[in-house]
N, C-alpha and C. Protein backbone atom coordinates (compact mmCIF):
# COMPACT_ATOMS: atom_id res chain seq x y z
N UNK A 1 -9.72 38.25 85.04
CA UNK A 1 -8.36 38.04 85.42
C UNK A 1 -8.16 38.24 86.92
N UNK A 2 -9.00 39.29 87.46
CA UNK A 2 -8.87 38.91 89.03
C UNK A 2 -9.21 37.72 89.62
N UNK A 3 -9.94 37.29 89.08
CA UNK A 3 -10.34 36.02 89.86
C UNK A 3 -9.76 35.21 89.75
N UNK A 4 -8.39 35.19 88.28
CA UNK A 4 -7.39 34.02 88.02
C UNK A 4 -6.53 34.31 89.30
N UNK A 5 -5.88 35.42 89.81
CA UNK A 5 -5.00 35.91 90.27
C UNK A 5 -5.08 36.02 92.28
N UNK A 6 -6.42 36.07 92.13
CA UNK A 6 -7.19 36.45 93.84
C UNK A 6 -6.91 34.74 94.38
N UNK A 7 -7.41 33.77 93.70
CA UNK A 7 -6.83 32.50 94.32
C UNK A 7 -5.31 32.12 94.48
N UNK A 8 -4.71 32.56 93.77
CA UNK A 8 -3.33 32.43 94.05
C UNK A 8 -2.96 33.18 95.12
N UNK A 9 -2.48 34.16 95.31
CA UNK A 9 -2.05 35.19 96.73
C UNK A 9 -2.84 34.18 97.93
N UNK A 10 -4.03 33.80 97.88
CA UNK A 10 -4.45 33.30 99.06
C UNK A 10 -3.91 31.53 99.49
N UNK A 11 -3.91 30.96 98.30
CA UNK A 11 -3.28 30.01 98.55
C UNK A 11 -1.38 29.74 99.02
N UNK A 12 -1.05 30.64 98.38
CA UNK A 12 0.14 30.90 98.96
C UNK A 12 0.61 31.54 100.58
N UNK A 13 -0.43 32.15 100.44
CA UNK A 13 -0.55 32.90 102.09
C UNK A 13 -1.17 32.06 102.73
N UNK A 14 -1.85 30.75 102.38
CA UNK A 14 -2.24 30.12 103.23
C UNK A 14 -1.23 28.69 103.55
N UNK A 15 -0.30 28.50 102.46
CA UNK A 15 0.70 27.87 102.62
C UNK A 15 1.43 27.49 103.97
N UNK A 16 2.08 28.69 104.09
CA UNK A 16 2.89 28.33 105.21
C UNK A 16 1.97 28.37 106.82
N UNK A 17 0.96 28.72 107.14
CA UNK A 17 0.03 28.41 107.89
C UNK A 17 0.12 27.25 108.34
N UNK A 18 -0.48 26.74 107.07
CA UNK A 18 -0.60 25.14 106.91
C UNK A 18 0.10 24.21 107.59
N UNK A 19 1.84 24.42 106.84
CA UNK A 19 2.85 24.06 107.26
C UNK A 19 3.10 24.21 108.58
N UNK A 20 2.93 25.64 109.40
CA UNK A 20 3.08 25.66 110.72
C UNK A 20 1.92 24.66 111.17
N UNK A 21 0.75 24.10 110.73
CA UNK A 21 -0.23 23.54 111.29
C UNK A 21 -0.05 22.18 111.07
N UNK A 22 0.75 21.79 110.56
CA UNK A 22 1.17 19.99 110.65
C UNK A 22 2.20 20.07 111.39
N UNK A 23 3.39 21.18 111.94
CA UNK A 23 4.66 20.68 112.81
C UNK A 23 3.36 21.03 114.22
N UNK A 24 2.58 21.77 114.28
CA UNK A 24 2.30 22.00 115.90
C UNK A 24 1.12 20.78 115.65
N UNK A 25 0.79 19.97 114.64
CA UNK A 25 0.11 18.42 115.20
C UNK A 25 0.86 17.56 115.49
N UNK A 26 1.78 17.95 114.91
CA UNK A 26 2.94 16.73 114.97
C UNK A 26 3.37 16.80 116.57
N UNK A 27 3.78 17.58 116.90
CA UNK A 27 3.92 18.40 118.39
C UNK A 27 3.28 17.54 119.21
N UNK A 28 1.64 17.63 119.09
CA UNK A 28 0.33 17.30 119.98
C UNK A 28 0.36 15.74 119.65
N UNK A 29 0.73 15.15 118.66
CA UNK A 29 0.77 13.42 118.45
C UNK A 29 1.85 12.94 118.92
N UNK A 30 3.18 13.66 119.28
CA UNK A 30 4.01 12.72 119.83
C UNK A 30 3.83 12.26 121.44
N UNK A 31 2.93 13.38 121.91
CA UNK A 31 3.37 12.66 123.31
C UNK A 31 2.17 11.41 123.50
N UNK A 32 1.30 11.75 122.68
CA UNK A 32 0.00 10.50 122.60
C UNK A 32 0.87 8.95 122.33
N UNK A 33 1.82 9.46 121.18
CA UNK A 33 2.24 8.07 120.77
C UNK A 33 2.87 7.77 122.02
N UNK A 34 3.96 8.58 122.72
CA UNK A 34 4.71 8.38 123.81
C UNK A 34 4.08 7.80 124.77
N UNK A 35 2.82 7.51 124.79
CA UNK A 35 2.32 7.12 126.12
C UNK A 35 2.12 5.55 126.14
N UNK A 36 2.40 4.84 124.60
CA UNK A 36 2.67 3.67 124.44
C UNK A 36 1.25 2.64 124.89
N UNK A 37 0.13 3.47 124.60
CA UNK A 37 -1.46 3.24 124.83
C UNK A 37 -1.63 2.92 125.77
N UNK A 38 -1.19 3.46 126.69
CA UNK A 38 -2.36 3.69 128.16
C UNK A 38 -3.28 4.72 128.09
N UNK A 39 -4.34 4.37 128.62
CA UNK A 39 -5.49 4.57 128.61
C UNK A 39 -5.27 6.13 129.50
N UNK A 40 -4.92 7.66 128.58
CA UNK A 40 -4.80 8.53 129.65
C UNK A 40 -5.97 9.29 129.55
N UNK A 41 -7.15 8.90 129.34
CA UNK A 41 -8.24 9.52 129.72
C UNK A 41 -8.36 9.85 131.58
N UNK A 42 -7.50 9.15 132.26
CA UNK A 42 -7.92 9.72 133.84
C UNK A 42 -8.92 8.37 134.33
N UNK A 43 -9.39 7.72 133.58
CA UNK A 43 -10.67 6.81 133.84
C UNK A 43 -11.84 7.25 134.01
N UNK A 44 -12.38 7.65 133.06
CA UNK A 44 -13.37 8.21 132.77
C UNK A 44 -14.70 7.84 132.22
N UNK A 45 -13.93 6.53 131.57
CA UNK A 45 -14.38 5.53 130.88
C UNK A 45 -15.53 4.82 131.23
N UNK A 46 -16.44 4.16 131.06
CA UNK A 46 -17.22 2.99 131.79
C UNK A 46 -16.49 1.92 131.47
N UNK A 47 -16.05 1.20 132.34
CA UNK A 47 -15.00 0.02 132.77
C UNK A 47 -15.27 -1.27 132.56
N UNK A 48 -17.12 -1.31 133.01
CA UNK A 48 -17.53 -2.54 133.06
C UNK A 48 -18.16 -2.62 131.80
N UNK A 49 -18.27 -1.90 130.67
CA UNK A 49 -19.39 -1.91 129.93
C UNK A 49 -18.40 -2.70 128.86
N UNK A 50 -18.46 -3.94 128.24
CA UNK A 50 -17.69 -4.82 127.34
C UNK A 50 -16.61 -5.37 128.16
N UNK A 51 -16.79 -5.92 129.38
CA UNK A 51 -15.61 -6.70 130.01
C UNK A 51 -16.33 -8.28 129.88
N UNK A 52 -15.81 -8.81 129.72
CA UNK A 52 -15.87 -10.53 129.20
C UNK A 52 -15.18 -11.02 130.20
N UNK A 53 -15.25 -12.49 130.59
CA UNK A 53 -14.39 -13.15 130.92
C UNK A 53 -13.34 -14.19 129.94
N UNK A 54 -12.25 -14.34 129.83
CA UNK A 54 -11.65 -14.92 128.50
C UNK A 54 -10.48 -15.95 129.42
N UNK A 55 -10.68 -16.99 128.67
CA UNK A 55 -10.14 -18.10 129.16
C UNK A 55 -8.33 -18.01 128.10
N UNK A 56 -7.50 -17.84 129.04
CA UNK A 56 -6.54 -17.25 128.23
C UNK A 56 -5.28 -18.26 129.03
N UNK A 57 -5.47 -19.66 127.36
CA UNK A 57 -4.02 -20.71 127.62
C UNK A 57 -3.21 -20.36 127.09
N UNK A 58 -1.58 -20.16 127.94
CA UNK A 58 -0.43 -19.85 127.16
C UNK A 58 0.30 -21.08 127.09
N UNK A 59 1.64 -20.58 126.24
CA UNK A 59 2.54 -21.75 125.60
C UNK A 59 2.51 -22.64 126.57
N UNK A 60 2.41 -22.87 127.45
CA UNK A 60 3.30 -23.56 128.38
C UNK A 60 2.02 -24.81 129.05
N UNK A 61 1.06 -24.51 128.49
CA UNK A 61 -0.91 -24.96 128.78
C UNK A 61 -0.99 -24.72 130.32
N UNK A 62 -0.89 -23.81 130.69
CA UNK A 62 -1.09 -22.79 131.71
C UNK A 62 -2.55 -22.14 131.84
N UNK A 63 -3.62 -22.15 132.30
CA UNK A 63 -4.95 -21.42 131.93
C UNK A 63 -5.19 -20.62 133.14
N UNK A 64 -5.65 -19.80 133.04
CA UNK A 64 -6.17 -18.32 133.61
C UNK A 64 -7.35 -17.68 133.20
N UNK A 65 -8.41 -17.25 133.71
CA UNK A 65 -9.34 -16.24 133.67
C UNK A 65 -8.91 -15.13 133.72
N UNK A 66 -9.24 -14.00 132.97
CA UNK A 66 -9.03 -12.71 132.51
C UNK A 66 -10.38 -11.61 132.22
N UNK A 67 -10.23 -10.68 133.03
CA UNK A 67 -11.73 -9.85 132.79
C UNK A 67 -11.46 -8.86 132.00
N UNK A 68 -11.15 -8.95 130.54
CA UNK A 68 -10.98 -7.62 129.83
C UNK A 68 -12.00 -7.48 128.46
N UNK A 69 -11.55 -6.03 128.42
CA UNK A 69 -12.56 -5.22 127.22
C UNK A 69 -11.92 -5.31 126.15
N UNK A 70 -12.86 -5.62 125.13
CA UNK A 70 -12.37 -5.23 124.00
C UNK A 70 -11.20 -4.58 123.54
N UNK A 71 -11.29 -3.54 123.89
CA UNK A 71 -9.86 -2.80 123.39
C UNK A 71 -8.49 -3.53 124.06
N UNK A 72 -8.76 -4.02 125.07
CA UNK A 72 -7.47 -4.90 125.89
C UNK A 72 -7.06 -6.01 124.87
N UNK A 73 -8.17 -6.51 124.79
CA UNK A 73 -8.28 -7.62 123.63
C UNK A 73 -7.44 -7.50 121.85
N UNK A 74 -7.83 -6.09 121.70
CA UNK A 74 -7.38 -5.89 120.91
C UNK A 74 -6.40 -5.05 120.56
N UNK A 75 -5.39 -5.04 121.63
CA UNK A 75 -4.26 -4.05 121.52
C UNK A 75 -3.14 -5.94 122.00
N UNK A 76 -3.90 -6.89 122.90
CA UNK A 76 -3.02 -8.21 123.12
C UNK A 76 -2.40 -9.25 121.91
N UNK A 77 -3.93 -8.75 121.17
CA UNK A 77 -3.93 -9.80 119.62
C UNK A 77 -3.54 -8.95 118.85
N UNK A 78 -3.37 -7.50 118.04
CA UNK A 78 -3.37 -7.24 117.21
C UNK A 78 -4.28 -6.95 116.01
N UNK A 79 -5.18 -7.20 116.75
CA UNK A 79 -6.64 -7.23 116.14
C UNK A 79 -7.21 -6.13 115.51
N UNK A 80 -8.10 -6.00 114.61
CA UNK A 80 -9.13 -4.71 114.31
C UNK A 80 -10.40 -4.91 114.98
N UNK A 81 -11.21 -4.06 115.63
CA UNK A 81 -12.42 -4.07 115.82
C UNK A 81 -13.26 -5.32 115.39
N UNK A 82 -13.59 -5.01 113.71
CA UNK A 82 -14.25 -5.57 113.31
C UNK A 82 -14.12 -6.85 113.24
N UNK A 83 -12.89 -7.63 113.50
CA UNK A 83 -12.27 -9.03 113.68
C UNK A 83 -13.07 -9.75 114.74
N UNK A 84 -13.23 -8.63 115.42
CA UNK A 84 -13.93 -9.21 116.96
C UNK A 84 -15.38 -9.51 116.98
N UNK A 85 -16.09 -9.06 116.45
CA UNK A 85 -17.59 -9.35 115.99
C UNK A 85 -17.67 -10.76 115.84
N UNK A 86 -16.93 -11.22 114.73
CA UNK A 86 -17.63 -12.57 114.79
C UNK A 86 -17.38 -13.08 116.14
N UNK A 87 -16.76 -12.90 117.33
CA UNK A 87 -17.54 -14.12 118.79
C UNK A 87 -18.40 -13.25 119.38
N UNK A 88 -19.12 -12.26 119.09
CA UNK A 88 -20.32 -11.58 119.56
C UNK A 88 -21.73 -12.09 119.82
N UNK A 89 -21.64 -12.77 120.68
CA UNK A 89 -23.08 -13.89 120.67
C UNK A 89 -24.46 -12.97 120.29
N UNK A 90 -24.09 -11.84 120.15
CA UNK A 90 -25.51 -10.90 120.06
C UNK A 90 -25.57 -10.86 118.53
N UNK A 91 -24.60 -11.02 117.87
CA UNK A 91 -24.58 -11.37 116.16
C UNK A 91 -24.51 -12.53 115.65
N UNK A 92 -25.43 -12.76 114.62
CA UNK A 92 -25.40 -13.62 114.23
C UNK A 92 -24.33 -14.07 112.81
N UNK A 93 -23.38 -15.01 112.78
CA UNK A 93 -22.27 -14.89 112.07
C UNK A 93 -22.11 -16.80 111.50
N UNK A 94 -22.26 -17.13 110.57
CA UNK A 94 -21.99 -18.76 110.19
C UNK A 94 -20.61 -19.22 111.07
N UNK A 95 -20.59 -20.49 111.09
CA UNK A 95 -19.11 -20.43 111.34
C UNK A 95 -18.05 -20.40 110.68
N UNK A 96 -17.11 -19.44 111.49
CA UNK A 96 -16.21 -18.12 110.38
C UNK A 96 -14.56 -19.06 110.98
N UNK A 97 -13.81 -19.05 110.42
CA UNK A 97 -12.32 -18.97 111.16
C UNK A 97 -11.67 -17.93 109.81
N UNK A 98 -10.91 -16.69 110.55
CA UNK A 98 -10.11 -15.60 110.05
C UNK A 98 -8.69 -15.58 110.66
N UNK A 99 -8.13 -15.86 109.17
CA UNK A 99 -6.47 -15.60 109.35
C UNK A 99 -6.01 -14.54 109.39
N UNK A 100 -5.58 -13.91 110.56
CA UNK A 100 -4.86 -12.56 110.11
C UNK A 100 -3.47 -13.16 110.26
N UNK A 101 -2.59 -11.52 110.28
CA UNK A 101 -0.94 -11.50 110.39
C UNK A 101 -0.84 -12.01 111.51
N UNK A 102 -1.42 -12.02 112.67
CA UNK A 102 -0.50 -11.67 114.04
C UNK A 102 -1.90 -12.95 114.75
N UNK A 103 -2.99 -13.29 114.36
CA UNK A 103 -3.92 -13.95 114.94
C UNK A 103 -4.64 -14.92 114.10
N UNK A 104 -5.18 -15.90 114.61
CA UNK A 104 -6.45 -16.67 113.89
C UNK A 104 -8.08 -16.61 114.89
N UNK A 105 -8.75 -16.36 114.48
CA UNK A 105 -9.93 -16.51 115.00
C UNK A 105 -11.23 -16.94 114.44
N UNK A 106 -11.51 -17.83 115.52
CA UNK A 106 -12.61 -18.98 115.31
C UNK A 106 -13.81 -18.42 116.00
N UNK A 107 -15.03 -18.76 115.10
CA UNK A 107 -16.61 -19.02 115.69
C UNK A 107 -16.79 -20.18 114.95
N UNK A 108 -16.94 -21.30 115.85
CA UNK A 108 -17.32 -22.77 115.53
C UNK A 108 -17.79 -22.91 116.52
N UNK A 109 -19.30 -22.95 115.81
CA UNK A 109 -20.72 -23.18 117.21
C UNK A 109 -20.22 -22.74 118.39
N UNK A 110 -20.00 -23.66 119.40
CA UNK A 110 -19.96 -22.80 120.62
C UNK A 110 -18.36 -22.38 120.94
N UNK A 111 -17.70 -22.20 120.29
CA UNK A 111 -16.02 -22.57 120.22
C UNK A 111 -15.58 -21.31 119.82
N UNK A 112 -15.45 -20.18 120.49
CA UNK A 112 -14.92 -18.73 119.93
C UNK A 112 -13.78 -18.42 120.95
N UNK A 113 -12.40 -18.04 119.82
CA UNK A 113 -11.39 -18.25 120.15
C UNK A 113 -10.37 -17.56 119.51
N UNK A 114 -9.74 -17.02 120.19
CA UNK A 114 -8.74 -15.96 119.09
C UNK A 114 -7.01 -16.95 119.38
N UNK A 115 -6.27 -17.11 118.44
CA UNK A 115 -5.46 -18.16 118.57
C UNK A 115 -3.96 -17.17 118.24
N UNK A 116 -3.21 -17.22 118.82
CA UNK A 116 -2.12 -16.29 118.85
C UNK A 116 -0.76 -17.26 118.91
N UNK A 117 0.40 -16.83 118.37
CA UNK A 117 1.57 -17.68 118.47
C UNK A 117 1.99 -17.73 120.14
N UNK A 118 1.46 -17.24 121.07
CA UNK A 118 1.80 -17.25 121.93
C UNK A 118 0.93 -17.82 123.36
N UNK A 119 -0.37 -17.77 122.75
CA UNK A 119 -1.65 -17.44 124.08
C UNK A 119 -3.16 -18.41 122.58
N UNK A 120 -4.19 -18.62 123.14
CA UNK A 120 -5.37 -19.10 122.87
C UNK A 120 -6.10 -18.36 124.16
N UNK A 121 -7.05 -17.66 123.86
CA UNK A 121 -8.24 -16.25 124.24
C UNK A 121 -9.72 -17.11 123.80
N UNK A 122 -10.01 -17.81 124.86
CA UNK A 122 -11.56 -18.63 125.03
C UNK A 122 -12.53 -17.47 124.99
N UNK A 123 -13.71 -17.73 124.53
CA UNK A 123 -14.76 -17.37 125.20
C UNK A 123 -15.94 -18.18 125.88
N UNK A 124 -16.74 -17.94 126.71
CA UNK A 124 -17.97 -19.28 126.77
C UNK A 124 -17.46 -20.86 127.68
N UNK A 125 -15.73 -20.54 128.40
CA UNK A 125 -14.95 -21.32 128.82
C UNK A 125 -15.70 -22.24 130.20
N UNK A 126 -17.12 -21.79 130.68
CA UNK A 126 -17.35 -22.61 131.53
C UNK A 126 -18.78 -22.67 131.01
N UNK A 127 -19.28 -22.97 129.34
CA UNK A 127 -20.52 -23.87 128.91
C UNK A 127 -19.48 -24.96 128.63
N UNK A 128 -20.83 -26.18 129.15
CA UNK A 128 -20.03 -27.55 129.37
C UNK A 128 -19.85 -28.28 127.84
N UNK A 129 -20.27 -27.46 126.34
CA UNK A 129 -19.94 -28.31 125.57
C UNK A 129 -18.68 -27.40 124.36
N UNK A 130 -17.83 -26.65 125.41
CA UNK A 130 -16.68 -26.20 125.00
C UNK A 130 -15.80 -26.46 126.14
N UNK A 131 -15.96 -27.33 127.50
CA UNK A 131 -15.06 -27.82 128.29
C UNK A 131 -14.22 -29.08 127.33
N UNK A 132 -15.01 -30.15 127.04
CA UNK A 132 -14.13 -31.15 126.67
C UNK A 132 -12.53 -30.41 125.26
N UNK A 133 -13.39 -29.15 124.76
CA UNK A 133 -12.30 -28.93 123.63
C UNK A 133 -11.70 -27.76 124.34
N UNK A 134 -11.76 -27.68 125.85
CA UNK A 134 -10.24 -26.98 126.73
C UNK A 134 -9.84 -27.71 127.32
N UNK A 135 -10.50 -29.22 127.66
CA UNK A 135 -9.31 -30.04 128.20
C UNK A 135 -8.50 -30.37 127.20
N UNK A 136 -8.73 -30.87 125.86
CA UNK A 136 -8.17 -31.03 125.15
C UNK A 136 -6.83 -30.61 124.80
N UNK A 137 -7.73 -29.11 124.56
CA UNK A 137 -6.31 -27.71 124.61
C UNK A 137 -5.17 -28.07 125.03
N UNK A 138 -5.66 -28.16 126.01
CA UNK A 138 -4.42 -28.04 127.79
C UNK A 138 -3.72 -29.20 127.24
N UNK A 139 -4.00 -30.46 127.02
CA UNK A 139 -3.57 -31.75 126.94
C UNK A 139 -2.21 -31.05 126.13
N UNK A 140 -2.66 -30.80 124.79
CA UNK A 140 -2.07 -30.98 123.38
C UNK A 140 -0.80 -30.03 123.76
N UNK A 141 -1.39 -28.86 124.21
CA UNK A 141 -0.10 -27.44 124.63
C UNK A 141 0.96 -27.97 125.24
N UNK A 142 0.35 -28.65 126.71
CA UNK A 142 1.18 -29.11 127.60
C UNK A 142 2.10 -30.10 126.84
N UNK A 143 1.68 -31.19 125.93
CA UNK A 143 2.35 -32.25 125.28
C UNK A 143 3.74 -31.47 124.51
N UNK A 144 3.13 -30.51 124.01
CA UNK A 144 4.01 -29.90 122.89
C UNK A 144 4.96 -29.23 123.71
N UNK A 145 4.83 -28.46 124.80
CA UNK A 145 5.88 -27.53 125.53
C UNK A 145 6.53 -28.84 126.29
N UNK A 146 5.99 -29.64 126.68
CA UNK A 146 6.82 -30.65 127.25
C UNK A 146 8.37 -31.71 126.26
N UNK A 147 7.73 -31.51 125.11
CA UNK A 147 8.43 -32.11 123.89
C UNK A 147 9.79 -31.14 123.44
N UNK A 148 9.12 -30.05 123.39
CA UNK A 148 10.13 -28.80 123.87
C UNK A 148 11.56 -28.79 124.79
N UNK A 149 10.83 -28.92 125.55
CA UNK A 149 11.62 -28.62 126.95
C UNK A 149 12.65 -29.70 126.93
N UNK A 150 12.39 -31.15 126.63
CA UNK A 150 13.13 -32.12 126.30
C UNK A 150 14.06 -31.95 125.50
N UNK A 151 13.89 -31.36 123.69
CA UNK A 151 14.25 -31.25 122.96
C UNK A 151 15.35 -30.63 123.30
N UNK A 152 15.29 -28.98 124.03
CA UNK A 152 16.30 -28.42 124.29
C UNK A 152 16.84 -28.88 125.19
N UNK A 153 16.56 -29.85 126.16
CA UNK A 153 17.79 -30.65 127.21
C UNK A 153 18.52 -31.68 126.65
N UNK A 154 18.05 -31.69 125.37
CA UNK A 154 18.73 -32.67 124.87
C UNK A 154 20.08 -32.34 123.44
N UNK A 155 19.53 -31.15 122.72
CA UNK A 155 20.64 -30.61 122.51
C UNK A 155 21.40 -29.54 122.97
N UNK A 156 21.28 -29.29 124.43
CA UNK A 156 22.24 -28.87 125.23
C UNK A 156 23.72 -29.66 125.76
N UNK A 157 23.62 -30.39 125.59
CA UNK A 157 24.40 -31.35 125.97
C UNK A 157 25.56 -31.78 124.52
């Protein structure tokens, strides 16, 4: 019967411990969240180690070069980690296209591409047999934001 009785007293005494030990995490996680993910390590980081260059067309078929890491990548898209593997030229992966909520992403042969309601994220943007399918890009975007732009000058009026 002690031994029914010796776990109880301790679990109870360890109760409110506890409790004080989730409000003082809670404490230590808000200002992390508060920082709205900047990177407050100080830079500490290795910077260059996973920086890519990413061919990044927005709505408007606008194109830009972009030198970011992974995690940039995947705090822009919405992404998980593991989403990102398949355009990892160091893995080998069939060709994949994955629907998420917030992204689509393609590995089609040389064609890796994360596709966003807002932006298209190239990779491989200056091998010459994924140029003809970014002029393309550009063509189609530009067509469509141009169709746009009309549209609304036209029921403005």
């Amino acid at each position: 019967m002690a031994r029914g009785t010796s776990p109880q007293p301790s679990k109870q005494a360890a109760a409110p411990p506890h409790a004080e030990d989730e409000t003082a995490g809670e404490a230590n996680v808000r200002p992390a969240a508060f920082s709205g993910g900047v990177n407050i390590s100080g830079g500490h980081r290795k910077k260059a180690a996973g920086v890519k260059p990413w061919l990044v067309l927005d709505s408007t078929g606008q194109a830009q070069v972009v030198e970011a890491e992974k995690h940039a990548i995947m705090r822009r898209t919405g992404l998980p980690a593991r989403d990102l593997r398949i355009l990892d030229p160091l893995l080998s992966y069939p060709s994949t296209v994955l629907g998420r909520e917030r992204a689509i992403v393609t590995n089609l042969e040389h064609i890796k591409a994360i596709i966003t309601a807002q932006e298209v994220f190239l990779l491989n943007s200056r091998d010459p047999l994924v140029i003809p399918f970014i002029d393309e890009l550009e063509r189609r975007i530009l067509r469509h934001h141009q169709a746009l732009k009309s549209l609304v000058k036209s029921l403005s009026f």
